[in-house]
Each structure stands twice: as structure tokens, then as C-alpha cells.
C-alpha atoms as a PDB file:
ATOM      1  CA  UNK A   1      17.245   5.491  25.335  1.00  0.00           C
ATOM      2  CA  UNK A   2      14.206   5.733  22.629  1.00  0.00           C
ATOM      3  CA  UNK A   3      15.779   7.666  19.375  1.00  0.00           C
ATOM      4  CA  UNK A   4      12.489   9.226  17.797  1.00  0.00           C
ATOM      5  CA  UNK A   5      14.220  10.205  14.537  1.00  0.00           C
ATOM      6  CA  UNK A   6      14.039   6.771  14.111  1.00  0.00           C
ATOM      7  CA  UNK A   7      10.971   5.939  14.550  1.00  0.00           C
ATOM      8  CA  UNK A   8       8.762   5.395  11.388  1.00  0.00           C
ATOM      9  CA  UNK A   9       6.326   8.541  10.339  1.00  0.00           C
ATOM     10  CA  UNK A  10       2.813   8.329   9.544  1.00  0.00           C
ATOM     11  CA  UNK A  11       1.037  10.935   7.149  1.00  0.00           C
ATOM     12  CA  UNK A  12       0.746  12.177   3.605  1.00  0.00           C
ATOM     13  CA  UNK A  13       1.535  16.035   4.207  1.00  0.00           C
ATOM     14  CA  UNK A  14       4.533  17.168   2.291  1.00  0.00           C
ATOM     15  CA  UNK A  15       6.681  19.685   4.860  1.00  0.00           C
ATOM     16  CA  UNK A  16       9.113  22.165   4.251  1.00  0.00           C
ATOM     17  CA  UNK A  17      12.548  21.649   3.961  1.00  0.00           C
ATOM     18  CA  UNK A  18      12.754  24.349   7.047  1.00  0.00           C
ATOM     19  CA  UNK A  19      10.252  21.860   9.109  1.00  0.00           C
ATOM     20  CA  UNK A  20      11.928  18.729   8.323  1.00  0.00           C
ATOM     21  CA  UNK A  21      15.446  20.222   9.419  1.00  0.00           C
ATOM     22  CA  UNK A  22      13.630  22.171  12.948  1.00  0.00           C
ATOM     23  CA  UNK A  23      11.745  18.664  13.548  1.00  0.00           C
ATOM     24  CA  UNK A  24      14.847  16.257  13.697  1.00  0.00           C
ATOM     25  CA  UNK A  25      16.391  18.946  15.938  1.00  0.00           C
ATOM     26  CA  UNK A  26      13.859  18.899  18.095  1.00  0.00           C
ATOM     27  CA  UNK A  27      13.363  15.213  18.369  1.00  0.00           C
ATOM     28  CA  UNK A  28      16.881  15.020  19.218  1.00  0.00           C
ATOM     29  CA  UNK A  29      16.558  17.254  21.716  1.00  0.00           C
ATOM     30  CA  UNK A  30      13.456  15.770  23.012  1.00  0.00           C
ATOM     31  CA  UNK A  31      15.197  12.627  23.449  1.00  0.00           C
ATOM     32  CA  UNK A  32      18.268  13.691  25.267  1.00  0.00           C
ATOM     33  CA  UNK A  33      16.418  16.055  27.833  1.00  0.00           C
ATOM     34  CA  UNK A  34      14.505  12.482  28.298  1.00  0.00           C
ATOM     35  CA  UNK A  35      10.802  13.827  27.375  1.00  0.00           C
ATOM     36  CA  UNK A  36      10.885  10.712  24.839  1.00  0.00           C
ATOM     37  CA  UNK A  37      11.372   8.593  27.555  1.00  0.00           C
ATOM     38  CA  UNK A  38       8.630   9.525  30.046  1.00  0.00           C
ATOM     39  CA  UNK A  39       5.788  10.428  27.911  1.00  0.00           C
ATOM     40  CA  UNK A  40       3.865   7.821  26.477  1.00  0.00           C
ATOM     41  CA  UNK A  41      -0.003   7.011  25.115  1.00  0.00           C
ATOM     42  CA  UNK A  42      -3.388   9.471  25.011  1.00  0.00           C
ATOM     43  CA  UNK A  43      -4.986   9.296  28.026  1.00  0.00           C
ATOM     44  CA  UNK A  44      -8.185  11.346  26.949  1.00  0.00           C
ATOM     45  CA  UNK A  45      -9.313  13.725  24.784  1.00  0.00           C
ATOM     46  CA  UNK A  46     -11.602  16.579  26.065  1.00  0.00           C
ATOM     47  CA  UNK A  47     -14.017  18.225  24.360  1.00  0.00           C
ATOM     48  CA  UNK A  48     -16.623  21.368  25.387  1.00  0.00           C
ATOM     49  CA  UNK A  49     -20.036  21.432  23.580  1.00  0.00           C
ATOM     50  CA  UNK A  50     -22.994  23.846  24.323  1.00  0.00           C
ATOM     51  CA  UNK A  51     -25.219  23.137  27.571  1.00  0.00           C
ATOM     52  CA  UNK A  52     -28.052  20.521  26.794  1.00  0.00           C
ATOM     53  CA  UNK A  53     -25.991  19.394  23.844  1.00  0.00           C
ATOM     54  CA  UNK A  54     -24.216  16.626  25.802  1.00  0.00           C
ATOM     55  CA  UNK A  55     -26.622  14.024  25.853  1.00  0.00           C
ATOM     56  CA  UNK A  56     -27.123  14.185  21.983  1.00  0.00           C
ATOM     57  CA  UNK A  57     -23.029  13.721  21.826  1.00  0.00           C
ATOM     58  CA  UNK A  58     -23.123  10.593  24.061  1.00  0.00           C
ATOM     59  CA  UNK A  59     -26.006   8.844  22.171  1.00  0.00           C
ATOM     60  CA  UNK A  60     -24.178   9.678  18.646  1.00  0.00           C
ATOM     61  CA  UNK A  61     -20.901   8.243  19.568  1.00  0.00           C
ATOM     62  CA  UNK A  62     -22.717   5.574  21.336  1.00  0.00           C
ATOM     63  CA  UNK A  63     -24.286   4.380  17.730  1.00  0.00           C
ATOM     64  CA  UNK A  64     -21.432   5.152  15.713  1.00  0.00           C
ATOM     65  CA  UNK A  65     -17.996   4.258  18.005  1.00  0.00           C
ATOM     66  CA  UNK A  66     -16.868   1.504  20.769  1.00  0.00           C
ATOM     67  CA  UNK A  67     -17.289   4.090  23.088  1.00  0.00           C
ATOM     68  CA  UNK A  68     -19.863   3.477  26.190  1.00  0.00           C
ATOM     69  CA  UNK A  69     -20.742   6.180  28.709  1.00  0.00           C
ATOM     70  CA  UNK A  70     -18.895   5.737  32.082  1.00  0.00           C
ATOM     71  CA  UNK A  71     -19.726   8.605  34.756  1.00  0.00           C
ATOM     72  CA  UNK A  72     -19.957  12.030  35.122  1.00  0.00           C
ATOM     73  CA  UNK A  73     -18.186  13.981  37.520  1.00  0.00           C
ATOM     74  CA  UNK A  74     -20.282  16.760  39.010  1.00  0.00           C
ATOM     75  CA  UNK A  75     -18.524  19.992  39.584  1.00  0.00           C
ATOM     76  CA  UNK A  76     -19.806  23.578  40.863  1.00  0.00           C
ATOM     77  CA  UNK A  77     -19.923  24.807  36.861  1.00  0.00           C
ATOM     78  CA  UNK A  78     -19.808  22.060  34.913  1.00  0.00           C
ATOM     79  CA  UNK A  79     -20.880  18.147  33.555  1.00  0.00           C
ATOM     80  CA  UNK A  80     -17.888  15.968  32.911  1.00  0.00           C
ATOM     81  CA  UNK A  81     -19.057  13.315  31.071  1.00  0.00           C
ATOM     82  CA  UNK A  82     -16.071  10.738  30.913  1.00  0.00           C
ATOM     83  CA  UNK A  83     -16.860   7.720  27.809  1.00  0.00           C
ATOM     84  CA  UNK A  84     -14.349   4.650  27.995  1.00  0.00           C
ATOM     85  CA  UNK A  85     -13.702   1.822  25.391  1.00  0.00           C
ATOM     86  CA  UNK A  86     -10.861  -0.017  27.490  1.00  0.00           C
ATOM     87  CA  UNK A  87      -8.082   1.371  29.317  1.00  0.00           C
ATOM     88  CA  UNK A  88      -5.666   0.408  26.034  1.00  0.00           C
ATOM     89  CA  UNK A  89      -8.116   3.591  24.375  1.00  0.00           C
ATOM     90  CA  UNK A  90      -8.221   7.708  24.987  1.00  0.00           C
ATOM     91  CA  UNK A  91     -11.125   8.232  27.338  1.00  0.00           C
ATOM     92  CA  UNK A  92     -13.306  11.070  25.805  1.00  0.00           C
ATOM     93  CA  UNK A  93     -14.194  13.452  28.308  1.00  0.00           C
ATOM     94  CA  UNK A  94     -17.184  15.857  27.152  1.00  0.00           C
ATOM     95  CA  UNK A  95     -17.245  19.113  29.203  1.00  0.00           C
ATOM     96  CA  UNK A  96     -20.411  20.816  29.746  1.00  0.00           C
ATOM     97  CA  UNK A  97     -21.058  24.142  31.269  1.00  0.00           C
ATOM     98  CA  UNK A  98     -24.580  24.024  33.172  1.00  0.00           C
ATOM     99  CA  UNK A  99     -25.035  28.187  32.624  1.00  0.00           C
ATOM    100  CA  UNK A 100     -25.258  29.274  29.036  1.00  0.00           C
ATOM    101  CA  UNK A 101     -23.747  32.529  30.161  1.00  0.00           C
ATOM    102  CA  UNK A 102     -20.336  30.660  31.750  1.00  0.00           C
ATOM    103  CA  UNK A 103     -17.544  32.623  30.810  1.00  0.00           C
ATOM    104  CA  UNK A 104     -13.706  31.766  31.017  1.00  0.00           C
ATOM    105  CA  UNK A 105     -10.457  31.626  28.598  1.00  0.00           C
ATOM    106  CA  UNK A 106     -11.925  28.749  26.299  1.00  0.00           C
ATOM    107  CA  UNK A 107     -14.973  30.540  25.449  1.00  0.00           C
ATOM    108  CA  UNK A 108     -13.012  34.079  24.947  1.00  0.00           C
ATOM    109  CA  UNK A 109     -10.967  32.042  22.347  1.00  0.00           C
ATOM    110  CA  UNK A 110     -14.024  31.418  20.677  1.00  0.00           C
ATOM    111  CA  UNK A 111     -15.817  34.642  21.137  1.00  0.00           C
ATOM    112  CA  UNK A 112     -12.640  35.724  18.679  1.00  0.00           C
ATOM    113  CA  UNK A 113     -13.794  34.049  15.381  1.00  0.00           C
ATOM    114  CA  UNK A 114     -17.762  34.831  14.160  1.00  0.00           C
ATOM    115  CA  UNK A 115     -18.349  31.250  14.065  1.00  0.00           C
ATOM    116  CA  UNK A 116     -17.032  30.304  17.083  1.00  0.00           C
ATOM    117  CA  UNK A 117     -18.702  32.934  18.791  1.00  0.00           C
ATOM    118  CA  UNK A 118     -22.061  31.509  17.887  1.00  0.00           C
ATOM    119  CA  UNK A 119     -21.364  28.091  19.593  1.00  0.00           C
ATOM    120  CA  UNK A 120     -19.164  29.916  22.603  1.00  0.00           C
ATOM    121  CA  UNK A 121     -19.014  26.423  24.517  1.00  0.00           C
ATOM    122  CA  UNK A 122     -18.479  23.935  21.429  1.00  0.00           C
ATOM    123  CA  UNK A 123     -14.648  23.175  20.929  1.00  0.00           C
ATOM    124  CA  UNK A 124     -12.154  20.492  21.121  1.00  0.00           C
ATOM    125  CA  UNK A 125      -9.783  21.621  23.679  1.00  0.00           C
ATOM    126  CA  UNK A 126      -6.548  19.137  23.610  1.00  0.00           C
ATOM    127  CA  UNK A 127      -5.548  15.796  24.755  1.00  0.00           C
ATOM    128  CA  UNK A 128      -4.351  14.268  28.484  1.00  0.00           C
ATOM    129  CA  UNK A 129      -0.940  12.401  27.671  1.00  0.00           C
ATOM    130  CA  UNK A 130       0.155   9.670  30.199  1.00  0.00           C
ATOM    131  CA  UNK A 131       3.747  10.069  31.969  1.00  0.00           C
ATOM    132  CA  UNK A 132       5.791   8.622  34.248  1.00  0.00           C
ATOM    133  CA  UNK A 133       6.868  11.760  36.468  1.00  0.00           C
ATOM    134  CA  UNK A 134       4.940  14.574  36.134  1.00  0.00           C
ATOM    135  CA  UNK A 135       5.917  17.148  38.051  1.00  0.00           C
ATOM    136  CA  UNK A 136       9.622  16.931  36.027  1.00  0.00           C
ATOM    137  CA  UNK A 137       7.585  16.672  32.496  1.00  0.00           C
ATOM    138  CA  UNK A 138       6.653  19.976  33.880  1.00  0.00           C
ATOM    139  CA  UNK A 139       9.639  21.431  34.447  1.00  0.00           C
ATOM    140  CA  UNK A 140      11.024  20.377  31.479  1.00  0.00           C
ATOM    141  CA  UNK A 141       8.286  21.552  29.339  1.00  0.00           C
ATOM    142  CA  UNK A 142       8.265  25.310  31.513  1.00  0.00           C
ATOM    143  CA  UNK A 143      12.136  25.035  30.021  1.00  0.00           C
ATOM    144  CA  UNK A 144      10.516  25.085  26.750  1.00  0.00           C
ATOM    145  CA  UNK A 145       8.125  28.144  27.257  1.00  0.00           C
ATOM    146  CA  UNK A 146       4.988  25.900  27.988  1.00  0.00           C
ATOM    147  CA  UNK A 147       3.065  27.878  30.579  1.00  0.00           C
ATOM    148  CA  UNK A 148       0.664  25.735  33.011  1.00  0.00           C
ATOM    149  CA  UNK A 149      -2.339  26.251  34.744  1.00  0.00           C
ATOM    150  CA  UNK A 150      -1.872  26.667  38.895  1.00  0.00           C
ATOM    151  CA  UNK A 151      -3.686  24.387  40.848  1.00  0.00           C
ATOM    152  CA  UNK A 152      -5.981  27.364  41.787  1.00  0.00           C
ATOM    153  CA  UNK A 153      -6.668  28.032  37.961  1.00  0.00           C
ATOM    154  CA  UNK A 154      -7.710  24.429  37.375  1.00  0.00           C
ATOM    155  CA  UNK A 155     -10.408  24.452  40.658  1.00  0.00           C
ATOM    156  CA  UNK A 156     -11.575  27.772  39.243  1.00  0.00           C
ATOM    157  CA  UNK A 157     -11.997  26.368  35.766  1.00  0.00           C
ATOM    158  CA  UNK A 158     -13.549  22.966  36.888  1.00  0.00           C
ATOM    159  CA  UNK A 159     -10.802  21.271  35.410  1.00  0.00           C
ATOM    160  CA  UNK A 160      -8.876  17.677  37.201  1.00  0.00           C
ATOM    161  CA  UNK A 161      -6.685  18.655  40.034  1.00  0.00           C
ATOM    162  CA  UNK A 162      -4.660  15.408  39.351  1.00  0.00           C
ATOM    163  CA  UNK A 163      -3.469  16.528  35.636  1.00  0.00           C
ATOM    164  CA  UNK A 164      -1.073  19.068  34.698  1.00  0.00           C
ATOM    165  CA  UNK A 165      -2.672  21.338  32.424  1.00  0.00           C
ATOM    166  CA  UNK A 166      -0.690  23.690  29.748  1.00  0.00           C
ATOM    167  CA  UNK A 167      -2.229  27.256  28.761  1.00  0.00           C
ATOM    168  CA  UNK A 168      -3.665  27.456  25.202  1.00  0.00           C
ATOM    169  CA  UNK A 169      -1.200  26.984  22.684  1.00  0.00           C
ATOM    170  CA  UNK A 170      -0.621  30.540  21.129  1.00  0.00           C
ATOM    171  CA  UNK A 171      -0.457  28.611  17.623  1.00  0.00           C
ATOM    172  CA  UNK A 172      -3.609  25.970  17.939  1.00  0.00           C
ATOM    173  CA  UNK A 173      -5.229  27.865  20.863  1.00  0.00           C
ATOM    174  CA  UNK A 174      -5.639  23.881  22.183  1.00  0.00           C
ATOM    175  CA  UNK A 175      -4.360  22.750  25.621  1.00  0.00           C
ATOM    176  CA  UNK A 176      -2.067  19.845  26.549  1.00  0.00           C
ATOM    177  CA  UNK A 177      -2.359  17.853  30.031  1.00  0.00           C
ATOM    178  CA  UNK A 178      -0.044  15.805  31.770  1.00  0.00           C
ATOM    179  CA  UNK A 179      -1.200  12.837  34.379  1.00  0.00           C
ATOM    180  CA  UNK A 180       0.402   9.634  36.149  1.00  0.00           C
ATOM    181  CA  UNK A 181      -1.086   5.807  36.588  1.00  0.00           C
ATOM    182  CA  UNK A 182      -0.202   3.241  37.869  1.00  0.00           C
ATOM    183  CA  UNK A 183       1.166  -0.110  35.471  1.00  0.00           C
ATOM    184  CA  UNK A 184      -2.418  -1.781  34.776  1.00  0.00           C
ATOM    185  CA  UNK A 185      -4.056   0.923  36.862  1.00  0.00           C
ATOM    186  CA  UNK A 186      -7.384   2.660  36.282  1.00  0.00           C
ATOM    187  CA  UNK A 187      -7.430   6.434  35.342  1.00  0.00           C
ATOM    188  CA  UNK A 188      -9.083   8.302  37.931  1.00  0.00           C
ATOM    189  CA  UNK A 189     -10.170  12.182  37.660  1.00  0.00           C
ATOM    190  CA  UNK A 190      -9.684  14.292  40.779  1.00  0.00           C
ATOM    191  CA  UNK A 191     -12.867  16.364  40.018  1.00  0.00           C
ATOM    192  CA  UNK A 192     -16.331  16.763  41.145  1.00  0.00           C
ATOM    193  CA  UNK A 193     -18.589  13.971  42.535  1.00  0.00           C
ATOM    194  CA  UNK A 194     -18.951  10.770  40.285  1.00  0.00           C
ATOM    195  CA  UNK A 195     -22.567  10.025  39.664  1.00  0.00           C
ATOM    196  CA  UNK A 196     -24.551   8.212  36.794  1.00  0.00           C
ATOM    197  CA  UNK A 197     -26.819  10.744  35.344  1.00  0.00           C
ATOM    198  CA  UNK A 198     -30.133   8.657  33.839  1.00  0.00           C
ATOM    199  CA  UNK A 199     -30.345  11.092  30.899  1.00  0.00           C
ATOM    200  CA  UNK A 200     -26.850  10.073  29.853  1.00  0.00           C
ATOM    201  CA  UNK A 201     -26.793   6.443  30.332  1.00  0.00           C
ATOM    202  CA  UNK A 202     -30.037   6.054  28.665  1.00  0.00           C
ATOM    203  CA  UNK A 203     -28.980   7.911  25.583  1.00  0.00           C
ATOM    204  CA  UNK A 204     -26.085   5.318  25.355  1.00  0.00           C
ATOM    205  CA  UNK A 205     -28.026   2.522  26.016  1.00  0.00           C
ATOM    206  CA  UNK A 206     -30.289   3.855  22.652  1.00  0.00           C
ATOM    207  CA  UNK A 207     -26.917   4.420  20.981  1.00  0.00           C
ATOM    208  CA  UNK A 208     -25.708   0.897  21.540  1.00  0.00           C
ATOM    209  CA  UNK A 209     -29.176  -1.174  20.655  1.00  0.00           C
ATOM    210  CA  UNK A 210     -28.902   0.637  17.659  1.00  0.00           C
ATOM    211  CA  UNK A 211     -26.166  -0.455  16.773  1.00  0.00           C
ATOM    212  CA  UNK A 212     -26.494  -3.710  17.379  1.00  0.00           C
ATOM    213  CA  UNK A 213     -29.866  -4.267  15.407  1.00  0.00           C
ATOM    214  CA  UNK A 214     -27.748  -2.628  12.625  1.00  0.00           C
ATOM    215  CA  UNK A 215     -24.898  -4.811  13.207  1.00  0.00           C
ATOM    216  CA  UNK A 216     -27.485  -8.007  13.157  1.00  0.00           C
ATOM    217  CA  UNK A 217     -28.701  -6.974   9.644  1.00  0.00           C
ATOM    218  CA  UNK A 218     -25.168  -6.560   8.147  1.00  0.00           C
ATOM    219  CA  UNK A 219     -25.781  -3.084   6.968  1.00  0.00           C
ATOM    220  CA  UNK A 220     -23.655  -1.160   9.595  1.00  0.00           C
ATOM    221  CA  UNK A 221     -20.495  -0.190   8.938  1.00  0.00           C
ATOM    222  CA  UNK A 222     -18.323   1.629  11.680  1.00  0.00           C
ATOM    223  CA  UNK A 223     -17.930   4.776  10.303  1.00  0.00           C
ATOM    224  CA  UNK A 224     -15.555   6.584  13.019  1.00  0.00           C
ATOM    225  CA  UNK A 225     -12.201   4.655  13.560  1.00  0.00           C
ATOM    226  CA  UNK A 226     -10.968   7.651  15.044  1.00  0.00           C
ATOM    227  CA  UNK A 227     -12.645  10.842  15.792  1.00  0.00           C
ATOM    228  CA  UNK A 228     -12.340  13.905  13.224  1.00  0.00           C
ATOM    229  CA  UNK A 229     -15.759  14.217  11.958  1.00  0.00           C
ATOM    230  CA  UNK A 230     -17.067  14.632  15.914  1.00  0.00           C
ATOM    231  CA  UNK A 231     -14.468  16.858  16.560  1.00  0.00           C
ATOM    232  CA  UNK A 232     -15.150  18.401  13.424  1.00  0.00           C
ATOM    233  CA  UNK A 233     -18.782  19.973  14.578  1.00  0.00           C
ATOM    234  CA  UNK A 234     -17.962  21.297  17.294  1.00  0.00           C
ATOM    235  CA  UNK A 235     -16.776  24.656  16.562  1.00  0.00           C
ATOM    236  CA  UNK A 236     -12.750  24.567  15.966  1.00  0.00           C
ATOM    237  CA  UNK A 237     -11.610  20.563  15.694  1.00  0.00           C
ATOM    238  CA  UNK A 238      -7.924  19.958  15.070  1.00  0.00           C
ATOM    239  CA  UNK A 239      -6.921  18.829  11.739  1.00  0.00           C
ATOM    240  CA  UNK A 240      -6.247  15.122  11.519  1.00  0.00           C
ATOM    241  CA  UNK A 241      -3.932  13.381   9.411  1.00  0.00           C
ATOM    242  CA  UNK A 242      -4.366  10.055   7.535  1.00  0.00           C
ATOM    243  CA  UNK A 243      -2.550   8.619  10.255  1.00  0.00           C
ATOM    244  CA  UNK A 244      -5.064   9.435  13.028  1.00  0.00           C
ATOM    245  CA  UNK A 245      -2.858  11.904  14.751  1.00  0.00           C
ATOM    246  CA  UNK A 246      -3.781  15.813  15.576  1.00  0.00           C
ATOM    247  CA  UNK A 247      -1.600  17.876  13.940  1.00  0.00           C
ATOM    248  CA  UNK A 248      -1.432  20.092  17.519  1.00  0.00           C
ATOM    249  CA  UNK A 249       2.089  21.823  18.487  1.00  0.00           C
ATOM    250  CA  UNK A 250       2.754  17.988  20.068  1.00  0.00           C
ATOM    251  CA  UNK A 251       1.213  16.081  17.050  1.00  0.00           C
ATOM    252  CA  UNK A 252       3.777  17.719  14.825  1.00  0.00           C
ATOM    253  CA  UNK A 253       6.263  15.392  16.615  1.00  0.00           C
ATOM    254  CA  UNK A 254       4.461  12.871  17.251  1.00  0.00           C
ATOM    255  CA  UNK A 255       5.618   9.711  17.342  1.00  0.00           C
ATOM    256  CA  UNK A 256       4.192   5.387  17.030  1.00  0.00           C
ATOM    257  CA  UNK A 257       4.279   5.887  20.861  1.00  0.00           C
ATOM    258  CA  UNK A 258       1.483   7.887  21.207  1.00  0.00           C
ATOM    259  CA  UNK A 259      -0.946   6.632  18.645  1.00  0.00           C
ATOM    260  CA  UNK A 260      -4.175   6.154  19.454  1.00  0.00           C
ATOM    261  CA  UNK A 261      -4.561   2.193  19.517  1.00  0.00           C
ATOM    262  CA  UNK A 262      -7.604   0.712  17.399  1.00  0.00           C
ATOM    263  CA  UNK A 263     -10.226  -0.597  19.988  1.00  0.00           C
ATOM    264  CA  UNK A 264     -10.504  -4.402  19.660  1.00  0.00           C
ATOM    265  CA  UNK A 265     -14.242  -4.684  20.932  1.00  0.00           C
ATOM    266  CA  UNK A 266     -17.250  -2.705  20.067  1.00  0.00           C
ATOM    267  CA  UNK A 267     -18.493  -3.590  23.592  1.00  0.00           C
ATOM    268  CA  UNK A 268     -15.005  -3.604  25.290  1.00  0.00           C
ATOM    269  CA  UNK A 269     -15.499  -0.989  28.475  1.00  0.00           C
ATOM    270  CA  UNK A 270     -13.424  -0.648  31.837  1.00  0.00           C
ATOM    271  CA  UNK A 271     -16.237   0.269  34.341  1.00  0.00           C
END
């Protein structure tokens, strides 16, 4: 069995004595109810920004990240845009409403705050951790007061059928998601229909002969190793530690096992 108070910590916050004591307890417990054991590594991270902003998004952390555009899964409300590096990386997957006027929980949240409300559709929303057995993460986790979407929610709210999605957090207002794969296997999003939209691949074409011409002159520098300052405009990011991990309800207890892994090539994609 893994023993998480045991494994090393990343991070230069200084806690409470309060946190430190509630966090070993509820490693420990973590481990023995066997959450330790069956969740591992970020899947994805989604993200919502404004309608017509998406394209912009793509060709920005085309230039400045390993990140290529993939696909984009065509739903009744909204553009998924999923961007890969590998399948050893967190896919991002950039959620865009095609009416300005969509309305559902996410925005509300942001209707709450005066900045938020002037970018209703522009906010990271939470991460997609990998598991072995879902549906008992689940349980466990309903033990533990998470509430979760019904399958019904997620078709209403355009969201993959295939992941377990929490509720907001009532403490970070961001969502956590649950989803199986196979060993070696490719993720796979049960949601919409997959096309290549020209607009999008173009824009990471641009992205990536940009940065290769800078590359060739040996005055680029890769700026983003993880993924704070894109988070960071788009309404309410998480805060990020030196570590690279979001300080979320699960980031507080975060462990080595689900780091986000460094990519190892700038043109390293798993189409």
C-alpha cells in the first residue's frame, strides 16, 4: 500500500500548525480507504474562455508551450477544443460556448464577483484525474461529501459522459473529474462529434512556425513550463505553487503521484 505521509512535499508556503496536523490525518485516511491507491496522474485540465476567444488561446499556447491542437468535439452548446503534448502530459481542453448569452452554474459563479461577471465564460474550471475504478472513487469520494454531476447534468452541460464530474467546490468554486484508460491507451472524450476546425488548426500551425523561427535564432526561451500565467487571464485561475501544483481542495494533498510531468519534446503530440 502507497503511504502518502511519506512521500516528499513540494512548495514554499508555510501552513498552520492546525493544517499540518488535519493534512497527515487525512492522508492517512486517504490511504487506508485506498483513494491513494487508485488515483493517479492529470488527465486534463479544462478551461472556459469567452466565444471567439478560443482561437486566440490555441495560437498563444501554440507559440509559447509543447502543446499542439488535436480536435474539437462539437456539441449542441459548445467548442471543445482538446490540445495534446503526449499522453505522459494533461491534455488542455478549452471550452467554448457558441452563444454569448449561454447560461449555466459556471457562469453564475462568475456573475458573483464584478470582474468575473465581465468575462462570464472565461475561467479555469478544474482538472480530469486518471483512476483505476471509477465508479468506487465515486463512492468513496460521495463518503466524503463530494457531490457529482448525474449523467443527465453532464449532457445538459455539454460536458464528457465518460468522466465523473464533482459539483463546484464550495471553497475554490473549481470542479474535479474522474475517468478510466486503458495501460498505454489513448484518452478518448465521450462528447460531441470530433472534427478539425480550419480556424483552429491554422492558428496552431502560426503558433508553432513561430516558434520555430524563434527557436532557429536562439532568442526564444520557453516561457510556460507549466500553465499559471494562461490560467491566470482568464477570469479566476487557481493559485499555483512553486512546485507546479494547484492549490485546489485536492492540490492541498497532493502528492509526487500526480505531478504534472515536464514534456520532453516541443513537437511531441499523440494524434
Amino acid at each position: 500500500m502507497l503511504c502518502s505521509t511519506s512521500m516528499p512535499r513540494f512548495g514554499d508556503k508555510k501552513n498552520s500548525d492546525f493544517f499540518e496536523d488535519y493534512l497527515q490525518r487525512l492522508l492517512e485516511e486517504r490511504d487506508r480507504s485506498g483513494l491513494t491507491e487508485m488515483i493517479g496522474e492529470i488527465e486534463a485540465l479544462m478551461i472556459s474562455v469567452e466565444p471567439g476567444n478560443s482561437v486566440e488561446y490555441i495560437a498563444e499556447l501554440a507559440l509559447m508551450t509543447p502543446y499542439q491542437y488535436l480536435v474539437t468535439l462539437d456539441s449542441e452548446k459548445h467548442l471543445t477544443h482538446v490540445l495534446r503534448i503526449d499522453m505522459n502530459s494533461p491534455d488542455i481542453l478549452l471550452r467554448e460556448p457558441k452563444n454569448p448569452e449561454y447560461s449555466d452554474i459556471f457562469r453564475s459563479l462568475n456573475d458573483l464577483y464584478p470582474v468575473g461577471a465581465k468575462r462570464p465564460h472565461s475561467r479555469y474550471l478544474g482538472e480530469i484525474l486518471l483512476c483505476t475504478d471509477r465508479h468506487q472513487v465515486v463512492a468513496l469520494q460521495q463518503q466524503r461529501e463530494f457531490r457529482f454531476f448525474q449523467v443527465g447534468q453532464l449532457a445538459e452541460l455539454d460536458l464528457p459522459l465518460n468522466v465523473s464530474l464533482s459539483k463546484p467546490s464550495p471553497y475554490t468554486q473549481n470542479i474535479v473529474g474522474y475517468m478510466e484508460r486503458p495501460v498505454n491507451g489513448i484518452r478518448v472524450y465521450h462528447h460531441g462529434e470530433c472534427i478539425i476546425l480550419a480556424a483552429a488548426q491554422s492558428a496552431n500551425d502560426r503558433g508553432k512556425e513561430m516558434q520555430e523561427r524563434l527557436a532557429s535564432r536562439n532568442c526564444f526561451v520557453r516561457l510556460i513550463t507549466w500553465l499559471p500565467v494562461f490560467t491566470a487571464r482568464i477570469g479566476k485561475p487557481p493559485s499555483w505553487n512553486t512546485s507546479g501544483y494547484p492549490a485546489t481542495t485536492i492540490g492541498a494533498a497532493m502528492t509526487s503521484r500526480t505531478r504534472i510531468h515536464p514534456p520532453t519534446s516541443p513537437r511531441a503530440c499523440a494524434r
